[in-house]
Protein backbone atom coordinates (compact mmCIF):
# COMPACT_ATOMS: atom_id res chain seq x y z
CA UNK A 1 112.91 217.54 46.18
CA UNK A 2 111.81 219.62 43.47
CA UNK A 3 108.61 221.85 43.46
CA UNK A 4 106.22 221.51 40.50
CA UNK A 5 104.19 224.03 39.04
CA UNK A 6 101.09 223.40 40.55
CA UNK A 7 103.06 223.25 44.35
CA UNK A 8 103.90 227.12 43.52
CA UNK A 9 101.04 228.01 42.53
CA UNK A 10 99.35 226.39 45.74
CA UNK A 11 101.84 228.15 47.86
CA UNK A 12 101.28 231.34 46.02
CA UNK A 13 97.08 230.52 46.47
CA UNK A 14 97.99 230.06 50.80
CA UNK A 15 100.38 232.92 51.19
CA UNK A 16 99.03 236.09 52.54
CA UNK A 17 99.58 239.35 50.34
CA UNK A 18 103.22 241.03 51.79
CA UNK A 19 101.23 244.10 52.91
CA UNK A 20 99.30 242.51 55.61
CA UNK A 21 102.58 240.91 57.33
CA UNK A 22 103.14 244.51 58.91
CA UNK A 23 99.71 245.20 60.49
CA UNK A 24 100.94 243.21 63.94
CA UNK A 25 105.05 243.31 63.88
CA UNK A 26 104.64 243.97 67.64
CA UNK A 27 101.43 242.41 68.72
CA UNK A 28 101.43 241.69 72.88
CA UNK A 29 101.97 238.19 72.07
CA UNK A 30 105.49 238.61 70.09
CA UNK A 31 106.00 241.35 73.07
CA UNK A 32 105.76 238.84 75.63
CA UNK A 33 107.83 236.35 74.03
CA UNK A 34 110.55 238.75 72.71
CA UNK A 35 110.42 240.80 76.83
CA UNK A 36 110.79 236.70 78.28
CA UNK A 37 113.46 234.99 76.02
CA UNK A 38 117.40 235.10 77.67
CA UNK A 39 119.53 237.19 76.54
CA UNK A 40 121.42 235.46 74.08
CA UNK A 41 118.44 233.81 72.32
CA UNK A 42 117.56 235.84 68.78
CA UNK A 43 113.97 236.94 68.66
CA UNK A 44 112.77 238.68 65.37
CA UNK A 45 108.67 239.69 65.30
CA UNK A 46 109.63 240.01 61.49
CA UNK A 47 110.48 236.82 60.52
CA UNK A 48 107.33 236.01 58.99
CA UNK A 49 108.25 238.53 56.08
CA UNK A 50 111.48 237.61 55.80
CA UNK A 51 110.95 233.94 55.09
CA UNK A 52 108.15 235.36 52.64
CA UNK A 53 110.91 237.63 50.84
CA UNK A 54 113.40 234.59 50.40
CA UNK A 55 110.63 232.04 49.40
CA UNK A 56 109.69 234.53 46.48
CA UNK A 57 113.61 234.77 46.03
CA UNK A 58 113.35 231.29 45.25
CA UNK A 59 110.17 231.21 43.49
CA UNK A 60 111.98 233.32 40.78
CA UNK A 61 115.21 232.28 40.42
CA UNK A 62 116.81 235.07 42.40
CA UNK A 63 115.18 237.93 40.55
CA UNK A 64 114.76 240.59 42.88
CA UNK A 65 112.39 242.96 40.66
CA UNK A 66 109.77 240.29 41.21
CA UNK A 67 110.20 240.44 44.39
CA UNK A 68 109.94 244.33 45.86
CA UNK A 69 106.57 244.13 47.30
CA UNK A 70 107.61 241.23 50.34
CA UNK A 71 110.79 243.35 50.44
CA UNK A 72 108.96 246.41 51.22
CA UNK A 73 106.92 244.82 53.75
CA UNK A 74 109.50 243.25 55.70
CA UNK A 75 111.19 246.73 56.05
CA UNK A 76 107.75 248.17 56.75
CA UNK A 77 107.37 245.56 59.97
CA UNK A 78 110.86 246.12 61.32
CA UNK A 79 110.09 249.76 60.84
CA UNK A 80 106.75 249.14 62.55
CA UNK A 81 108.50 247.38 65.25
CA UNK A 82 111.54 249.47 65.99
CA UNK A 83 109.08 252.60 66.38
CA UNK A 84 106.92 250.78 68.94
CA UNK A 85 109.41 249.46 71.09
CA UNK A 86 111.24 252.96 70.89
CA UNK A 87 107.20 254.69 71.80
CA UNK A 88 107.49 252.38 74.79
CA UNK A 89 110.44 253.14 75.94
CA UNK A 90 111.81 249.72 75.61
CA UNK A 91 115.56 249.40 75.96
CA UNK A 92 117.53 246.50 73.25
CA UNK A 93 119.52 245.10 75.77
């Protein structure tokens, strides 16, 4: 299945800007889920971004240059993460 031009451009009209991904990267709702899941279960408050980053990625053929904003603000919401959970005190394991 093959995406059109108008399809991008939709997706591109419904996807939020890559800045405001960061704003809640540790929100009490992704706390909750991320403090109850078992221990061998992957939980990443991120993930938003990421699939942002690697649907632009696609978008462009690979071409990371167009790219460097949703790669900035994936690094800014694990960065945004990893300081909260280390301001609470919150262990990894």
């Amino acid at each position: 299945m093959s995406s059109t031009p108008q399809d991008t451009k939709q997706e591109a009209a419904e996807a939020p800007k890559p800045t405001e991904v960061g704003s809640d990267a540790w929100s009490d709702d992704k706390r909750r889920k991320f403090e109850t899941k078992s221990k061998s279960e992957y939980y990443d408050p991120c993930q938003e971004a990421a699939q942002r980053s690697y649907r632009c990625l696609f978008r462009n053929g690979g071409d990371k240059s167009m790219c460097g904003e949703y790669f900035q603000a994936y690094r800014d919401c694990k960065q945004a993460w990893t300081d909260k959970r280390r301001k609470e005190g919150g262990g990894w394991f």
